[in-house]
PDB file of N, CA and C in Angstrom:
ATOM      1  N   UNK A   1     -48.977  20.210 -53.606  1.00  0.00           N
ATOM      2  CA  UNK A   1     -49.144  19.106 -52.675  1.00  0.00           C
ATOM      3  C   UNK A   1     -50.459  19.282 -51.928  1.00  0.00           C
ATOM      4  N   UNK A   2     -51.040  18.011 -51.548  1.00  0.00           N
ATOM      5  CA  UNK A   2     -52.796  18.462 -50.682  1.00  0.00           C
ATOM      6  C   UNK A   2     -51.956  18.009 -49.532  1.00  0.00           C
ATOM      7  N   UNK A   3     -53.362  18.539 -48.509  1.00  0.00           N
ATOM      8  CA  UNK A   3     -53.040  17.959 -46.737  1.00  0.00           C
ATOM      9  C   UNK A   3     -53.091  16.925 -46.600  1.00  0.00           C
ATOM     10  N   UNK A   4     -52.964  16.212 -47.502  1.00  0.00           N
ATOM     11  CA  UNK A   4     -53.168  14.719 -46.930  1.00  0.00           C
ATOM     12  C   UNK A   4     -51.627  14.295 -46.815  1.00  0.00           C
ATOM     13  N   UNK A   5     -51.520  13.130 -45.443  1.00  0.00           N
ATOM     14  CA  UNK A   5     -49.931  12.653 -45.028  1.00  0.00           C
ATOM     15  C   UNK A   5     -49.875  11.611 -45.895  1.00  0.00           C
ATOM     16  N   UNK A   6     -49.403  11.234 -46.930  1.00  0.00           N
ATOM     17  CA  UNK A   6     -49.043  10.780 -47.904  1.00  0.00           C
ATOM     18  C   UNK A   6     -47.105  10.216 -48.391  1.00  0.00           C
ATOM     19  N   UNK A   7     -47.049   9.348 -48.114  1.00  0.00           N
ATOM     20  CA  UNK A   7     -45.742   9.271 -48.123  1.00  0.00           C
ATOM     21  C   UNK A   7     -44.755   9.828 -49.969  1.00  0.00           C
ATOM     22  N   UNK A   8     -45.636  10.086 -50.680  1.00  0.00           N
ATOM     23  CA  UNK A   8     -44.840  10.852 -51.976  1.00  0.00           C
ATOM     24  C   UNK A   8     -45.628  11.869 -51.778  1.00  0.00           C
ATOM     25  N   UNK A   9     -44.841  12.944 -52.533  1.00  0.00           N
ATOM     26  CA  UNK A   9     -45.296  14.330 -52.859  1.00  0.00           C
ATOM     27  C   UNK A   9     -46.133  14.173 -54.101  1.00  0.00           C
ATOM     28  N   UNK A  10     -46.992  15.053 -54.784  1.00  0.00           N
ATOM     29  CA  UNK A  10     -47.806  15.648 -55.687  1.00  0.00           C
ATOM     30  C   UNK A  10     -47.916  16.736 -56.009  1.00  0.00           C
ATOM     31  N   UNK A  11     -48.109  16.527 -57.249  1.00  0.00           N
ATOM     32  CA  UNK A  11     -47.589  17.553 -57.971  1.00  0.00           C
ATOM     33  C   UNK A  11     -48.749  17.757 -59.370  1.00  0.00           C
ATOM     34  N   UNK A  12     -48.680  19.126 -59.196  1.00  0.00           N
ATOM     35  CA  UNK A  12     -50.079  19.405 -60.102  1.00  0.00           C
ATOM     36  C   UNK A  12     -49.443  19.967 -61.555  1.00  0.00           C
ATOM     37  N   UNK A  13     -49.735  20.126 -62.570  1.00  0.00           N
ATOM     38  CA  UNK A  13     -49.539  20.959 -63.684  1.00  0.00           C
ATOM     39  C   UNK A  13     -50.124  22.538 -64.005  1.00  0.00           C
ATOM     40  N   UNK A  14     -49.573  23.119 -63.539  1.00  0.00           N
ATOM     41  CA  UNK A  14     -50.171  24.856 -63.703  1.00  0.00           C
ATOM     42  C   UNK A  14     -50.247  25.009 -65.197  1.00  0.00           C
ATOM     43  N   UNK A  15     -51.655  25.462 -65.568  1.00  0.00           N
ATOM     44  CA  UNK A  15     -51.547  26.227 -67.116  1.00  0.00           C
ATOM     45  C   UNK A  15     -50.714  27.366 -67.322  1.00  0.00           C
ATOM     46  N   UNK A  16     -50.879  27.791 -68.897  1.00  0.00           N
ATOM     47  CA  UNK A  16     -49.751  28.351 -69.204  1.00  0.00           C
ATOM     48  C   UNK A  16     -50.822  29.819 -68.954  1.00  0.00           C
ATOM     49  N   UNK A  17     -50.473  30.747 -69.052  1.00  0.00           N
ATOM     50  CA  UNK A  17     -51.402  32.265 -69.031  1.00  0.00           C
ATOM     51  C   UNK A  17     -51.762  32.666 -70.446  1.00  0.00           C
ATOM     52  N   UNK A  18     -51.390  32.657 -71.025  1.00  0.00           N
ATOM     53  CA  UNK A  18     -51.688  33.018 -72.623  1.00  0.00           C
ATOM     54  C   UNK A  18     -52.812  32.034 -73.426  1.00  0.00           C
ATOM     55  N   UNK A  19     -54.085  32.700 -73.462  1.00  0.00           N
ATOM     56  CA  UNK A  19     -54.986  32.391 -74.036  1.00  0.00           C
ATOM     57  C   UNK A  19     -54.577  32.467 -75.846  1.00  0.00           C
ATOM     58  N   UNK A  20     -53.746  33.283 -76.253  1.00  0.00           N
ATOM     59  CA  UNK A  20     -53.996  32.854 -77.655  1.00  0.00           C
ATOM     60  C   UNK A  20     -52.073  32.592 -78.263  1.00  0.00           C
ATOM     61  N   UNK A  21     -51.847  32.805 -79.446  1.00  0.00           N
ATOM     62  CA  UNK A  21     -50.786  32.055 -79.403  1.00  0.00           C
ATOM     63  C   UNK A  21     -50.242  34.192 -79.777  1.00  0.00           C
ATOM     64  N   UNK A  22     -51.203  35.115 -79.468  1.00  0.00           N
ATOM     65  CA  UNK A  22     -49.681  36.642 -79.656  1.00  0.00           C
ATOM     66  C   UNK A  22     -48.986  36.425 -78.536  1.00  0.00           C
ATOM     67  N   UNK A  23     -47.925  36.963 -78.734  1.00  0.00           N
ATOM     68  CA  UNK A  23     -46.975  37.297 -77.593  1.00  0.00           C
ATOM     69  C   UNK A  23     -47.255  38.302 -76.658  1.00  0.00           C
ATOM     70  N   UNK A  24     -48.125  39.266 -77.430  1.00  0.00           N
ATOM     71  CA  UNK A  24     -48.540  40.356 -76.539  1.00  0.00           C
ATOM     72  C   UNK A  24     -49.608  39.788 -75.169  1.00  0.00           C
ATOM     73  N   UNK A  25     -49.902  39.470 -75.478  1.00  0.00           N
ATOM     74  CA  UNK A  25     -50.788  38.959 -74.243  1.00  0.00           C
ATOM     75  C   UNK A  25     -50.364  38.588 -73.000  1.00  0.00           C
ATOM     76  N   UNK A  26     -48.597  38.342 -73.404  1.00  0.00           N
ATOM     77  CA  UNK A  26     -48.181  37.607 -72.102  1.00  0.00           C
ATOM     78  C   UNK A  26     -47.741  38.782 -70.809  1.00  0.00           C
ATOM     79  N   UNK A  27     -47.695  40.179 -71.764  1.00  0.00           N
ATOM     80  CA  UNK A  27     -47.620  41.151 -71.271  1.00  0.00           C
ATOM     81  C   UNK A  27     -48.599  41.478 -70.121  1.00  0.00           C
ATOM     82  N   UNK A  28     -48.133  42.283 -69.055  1.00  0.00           N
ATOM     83  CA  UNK A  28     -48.870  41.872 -67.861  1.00  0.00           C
ATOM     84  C   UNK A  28     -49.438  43.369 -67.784  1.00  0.00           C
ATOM     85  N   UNK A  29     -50.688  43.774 -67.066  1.00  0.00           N
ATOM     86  CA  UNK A  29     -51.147  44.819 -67.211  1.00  0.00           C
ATOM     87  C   UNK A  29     -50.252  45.959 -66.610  1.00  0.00           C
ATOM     88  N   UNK A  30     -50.541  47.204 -66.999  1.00  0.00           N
ATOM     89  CA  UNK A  30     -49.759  48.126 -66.428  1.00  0.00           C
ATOM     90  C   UNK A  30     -48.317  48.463 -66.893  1.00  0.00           C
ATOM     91  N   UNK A  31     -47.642  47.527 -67.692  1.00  0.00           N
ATOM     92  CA  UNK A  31     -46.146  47.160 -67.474  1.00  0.00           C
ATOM     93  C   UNK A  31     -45.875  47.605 -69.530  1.00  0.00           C
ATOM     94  N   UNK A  32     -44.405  47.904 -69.440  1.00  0.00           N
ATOM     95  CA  UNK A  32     -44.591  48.926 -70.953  1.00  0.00           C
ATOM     96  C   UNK A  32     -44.568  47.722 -71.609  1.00  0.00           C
ATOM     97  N   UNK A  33     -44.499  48.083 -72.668  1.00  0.00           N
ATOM     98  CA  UNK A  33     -44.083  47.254 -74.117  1.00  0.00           C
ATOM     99  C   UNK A  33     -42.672  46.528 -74.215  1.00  0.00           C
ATOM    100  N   UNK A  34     -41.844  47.643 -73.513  1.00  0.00           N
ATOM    101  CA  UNK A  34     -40.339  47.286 -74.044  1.00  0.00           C
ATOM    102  C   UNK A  34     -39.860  46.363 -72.599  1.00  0.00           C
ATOM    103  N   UNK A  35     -40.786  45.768 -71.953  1.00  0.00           N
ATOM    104  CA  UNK A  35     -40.164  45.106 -70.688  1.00  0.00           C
ATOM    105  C   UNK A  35     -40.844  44.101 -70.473  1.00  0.00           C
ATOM    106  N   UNK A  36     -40.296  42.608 -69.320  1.00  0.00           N
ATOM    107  CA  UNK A  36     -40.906  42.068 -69.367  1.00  0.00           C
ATOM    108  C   UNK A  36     -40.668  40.329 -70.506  1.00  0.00           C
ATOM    109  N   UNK A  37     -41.164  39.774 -70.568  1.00  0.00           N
ATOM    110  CA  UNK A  37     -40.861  38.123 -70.809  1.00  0.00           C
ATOM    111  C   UNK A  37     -41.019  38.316 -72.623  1.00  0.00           C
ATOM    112  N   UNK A  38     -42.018  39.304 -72.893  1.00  0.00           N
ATOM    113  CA  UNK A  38     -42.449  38.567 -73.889  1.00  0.00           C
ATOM    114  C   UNK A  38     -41.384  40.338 -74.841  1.00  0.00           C
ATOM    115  N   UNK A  39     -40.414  41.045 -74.094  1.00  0.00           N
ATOM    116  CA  UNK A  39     -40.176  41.665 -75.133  1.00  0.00           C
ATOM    117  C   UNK A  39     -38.786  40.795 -76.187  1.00  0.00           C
ATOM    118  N   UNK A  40     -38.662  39.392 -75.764  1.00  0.00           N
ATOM    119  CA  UNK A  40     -37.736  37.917 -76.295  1.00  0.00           C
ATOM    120  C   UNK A  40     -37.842  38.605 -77.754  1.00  0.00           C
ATOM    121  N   UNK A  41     -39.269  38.661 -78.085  1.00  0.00           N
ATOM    122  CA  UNK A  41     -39.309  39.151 -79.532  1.00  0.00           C
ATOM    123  C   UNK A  41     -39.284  39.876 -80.501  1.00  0.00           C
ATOM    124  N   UNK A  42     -39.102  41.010 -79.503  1.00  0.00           N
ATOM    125  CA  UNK A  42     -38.741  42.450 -80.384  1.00  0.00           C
ATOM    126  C   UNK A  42     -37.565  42.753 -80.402  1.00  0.00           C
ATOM    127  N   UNK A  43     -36.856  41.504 -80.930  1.00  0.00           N
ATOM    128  CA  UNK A  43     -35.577  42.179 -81.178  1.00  0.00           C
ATOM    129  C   UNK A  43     -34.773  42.476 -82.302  1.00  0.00           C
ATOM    130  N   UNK A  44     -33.809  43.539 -82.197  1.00  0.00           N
ATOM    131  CA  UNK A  44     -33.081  44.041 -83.745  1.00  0.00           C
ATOM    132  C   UNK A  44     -32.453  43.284 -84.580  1.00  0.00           C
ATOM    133  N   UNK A  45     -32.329  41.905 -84.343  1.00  0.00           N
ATOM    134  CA  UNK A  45     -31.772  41.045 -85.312  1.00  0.00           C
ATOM    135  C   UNK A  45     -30.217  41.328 -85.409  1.00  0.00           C
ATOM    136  N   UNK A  46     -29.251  40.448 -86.328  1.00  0.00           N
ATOM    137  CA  UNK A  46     -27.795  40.340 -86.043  1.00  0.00           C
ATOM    138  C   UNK A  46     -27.263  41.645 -85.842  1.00  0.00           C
ATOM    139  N   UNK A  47     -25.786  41.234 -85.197  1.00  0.00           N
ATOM    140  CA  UNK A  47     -25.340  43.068 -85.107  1.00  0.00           C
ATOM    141  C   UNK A  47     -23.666  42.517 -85.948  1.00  0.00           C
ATOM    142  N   UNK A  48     -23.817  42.871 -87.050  1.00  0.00           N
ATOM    143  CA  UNK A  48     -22.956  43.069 -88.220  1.00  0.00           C
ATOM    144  C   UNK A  48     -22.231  44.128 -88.087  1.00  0.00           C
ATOM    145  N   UNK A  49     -20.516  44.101 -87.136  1.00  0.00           N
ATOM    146  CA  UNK A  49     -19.550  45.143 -87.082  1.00  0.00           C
ATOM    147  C   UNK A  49     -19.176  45.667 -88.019  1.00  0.00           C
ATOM    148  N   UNK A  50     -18.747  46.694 -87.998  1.00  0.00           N
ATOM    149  CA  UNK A  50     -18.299  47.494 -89.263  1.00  0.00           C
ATOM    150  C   UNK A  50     -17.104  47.302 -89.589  1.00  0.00           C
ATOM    151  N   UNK A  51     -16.295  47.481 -90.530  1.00  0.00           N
ATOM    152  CA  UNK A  51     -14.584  46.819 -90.926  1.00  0.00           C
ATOM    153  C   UNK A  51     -14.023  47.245 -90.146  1.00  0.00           C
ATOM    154  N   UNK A  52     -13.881  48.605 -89.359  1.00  0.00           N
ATOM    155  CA  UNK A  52     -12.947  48.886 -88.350  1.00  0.00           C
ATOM    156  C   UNK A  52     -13.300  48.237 -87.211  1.00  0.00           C
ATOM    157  N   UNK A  53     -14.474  48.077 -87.147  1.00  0.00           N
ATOM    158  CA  UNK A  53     -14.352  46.919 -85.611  1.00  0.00           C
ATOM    159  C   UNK A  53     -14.101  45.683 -86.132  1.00  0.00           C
ATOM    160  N   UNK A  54     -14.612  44.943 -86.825  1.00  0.00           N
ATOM    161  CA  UNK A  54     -13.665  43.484 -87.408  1.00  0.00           C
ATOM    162  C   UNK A  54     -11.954  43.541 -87.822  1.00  0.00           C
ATOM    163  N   UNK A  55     -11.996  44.585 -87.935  1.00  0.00           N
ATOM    164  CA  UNK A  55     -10.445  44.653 -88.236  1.00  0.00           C
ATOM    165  C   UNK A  55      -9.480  44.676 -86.413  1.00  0.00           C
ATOM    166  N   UNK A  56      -9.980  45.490 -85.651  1.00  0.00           N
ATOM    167  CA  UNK A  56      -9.401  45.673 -84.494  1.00  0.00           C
ATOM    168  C   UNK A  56     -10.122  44.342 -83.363  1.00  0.00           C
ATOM    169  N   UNK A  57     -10.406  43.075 -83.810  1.00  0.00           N
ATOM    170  CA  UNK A  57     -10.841  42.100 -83.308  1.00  0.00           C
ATOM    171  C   UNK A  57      -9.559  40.998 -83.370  1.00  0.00           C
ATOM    172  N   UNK A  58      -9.292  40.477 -82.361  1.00  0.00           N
ATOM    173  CA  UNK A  58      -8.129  39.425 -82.457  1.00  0.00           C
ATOM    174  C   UNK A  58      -8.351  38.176 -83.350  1.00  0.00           C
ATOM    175  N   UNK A  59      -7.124  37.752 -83.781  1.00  0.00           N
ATOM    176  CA  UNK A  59      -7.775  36.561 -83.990  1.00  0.00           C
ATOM    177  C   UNK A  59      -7.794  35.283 -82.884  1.00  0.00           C
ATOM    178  N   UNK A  60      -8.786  34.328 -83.498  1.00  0.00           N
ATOM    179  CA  UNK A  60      -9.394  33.697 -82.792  1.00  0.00           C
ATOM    180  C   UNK A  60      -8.485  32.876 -82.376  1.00  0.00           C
ATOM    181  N   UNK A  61      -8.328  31.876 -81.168  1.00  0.00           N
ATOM    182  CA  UNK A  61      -6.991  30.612 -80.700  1.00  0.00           C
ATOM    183  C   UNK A  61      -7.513  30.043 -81.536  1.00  0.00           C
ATOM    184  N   UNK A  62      -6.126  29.218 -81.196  1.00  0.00           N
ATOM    185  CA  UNK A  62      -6.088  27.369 -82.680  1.00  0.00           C
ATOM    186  C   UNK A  62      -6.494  26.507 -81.038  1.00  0.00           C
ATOM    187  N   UNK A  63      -6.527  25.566 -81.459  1.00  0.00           N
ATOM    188  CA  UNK A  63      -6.945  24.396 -80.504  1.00  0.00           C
ATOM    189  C   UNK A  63      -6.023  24.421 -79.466  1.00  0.00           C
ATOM    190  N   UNK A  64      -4.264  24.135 -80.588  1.00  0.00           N
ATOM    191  CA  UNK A  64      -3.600  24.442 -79.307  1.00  0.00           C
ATOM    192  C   UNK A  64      -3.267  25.629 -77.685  1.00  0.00           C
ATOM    193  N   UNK A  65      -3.758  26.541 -78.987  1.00  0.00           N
ATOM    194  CA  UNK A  65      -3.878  27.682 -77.685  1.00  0.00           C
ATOM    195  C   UNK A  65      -4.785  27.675 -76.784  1.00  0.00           C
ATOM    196  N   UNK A  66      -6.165  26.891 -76.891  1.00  0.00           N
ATOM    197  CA  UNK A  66      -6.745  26.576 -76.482  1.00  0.00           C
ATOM    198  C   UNK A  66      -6.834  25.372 -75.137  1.00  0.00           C
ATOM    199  N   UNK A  67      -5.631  24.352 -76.021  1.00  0.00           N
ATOM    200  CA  UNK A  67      -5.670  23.450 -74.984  1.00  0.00           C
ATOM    201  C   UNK A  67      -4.330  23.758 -73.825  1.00  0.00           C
ATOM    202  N   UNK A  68      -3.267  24.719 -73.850  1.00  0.00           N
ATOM    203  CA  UNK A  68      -2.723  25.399 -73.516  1.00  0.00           C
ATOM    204  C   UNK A  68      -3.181  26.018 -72.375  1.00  0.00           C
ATOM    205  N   UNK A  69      -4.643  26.709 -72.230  1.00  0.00           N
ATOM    206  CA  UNK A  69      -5.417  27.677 -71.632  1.00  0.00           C
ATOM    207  C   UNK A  69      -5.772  26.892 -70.808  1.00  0.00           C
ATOM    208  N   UNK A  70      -6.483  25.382 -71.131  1.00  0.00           N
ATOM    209  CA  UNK A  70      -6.882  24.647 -70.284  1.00  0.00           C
ATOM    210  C   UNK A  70      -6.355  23.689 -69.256  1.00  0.00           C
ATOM    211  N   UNK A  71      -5.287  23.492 -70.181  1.00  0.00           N
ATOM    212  CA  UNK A  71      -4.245  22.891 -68.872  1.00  0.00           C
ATOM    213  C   UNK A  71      -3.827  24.191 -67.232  1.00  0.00           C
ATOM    214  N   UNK A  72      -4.013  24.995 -68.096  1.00  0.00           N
ATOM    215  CA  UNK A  72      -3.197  26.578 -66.764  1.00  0.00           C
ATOM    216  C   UNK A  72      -4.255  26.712 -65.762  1.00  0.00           C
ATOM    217  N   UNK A  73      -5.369  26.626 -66.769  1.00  0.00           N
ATOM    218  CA  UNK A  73      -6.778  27.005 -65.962  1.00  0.00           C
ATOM    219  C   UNK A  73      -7.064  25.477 -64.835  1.00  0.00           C
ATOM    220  N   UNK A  74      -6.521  24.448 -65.036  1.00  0.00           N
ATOM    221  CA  UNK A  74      -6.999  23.391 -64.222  1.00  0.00           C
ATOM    222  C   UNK A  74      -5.745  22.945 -63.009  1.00  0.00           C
ATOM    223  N   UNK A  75      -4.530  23.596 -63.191  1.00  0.00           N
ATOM    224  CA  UNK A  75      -3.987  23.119 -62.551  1.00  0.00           C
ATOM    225  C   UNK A  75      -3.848  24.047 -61.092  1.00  0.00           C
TER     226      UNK A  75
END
């Protein structure tokens, strides 16, 4: 907003900080690798349980159990 008494507000558009399109860049000085906005992208990809943990996983509600849940939860 400027000093001027203006009966609407204004509003400017801030650029973005990243001069090129790496991710690294968005990294801020001083600050590690593994922290921070731009570590979004270093990540390990799906996490695929092993049969004993899919096996000891419930199964999932049917709708009705579902809509069951939601009636309890609202009243």
């Amino acid at each position: 907003m400027s000093g001027q008494n203006n009966d609407q507000q204004q509003f400017t558009i801030q650029p973005h900080p990243a001069t090129t399109n790496d991710p690294a860049d968005l990294a801020r000085q001083g600050e590690s690798a593994f922290a921070g906005g731009s570590n979004v992208f270093n990540t390990p990809g799906q996490n695929i349980p092993t049969a004993q943990v899919a096996a000891a996983l419930e199964d999932p509600k049917t709708r009705a159990q579902l809509a069951e849940e939601v009636k309890k939860l609202n009243s």
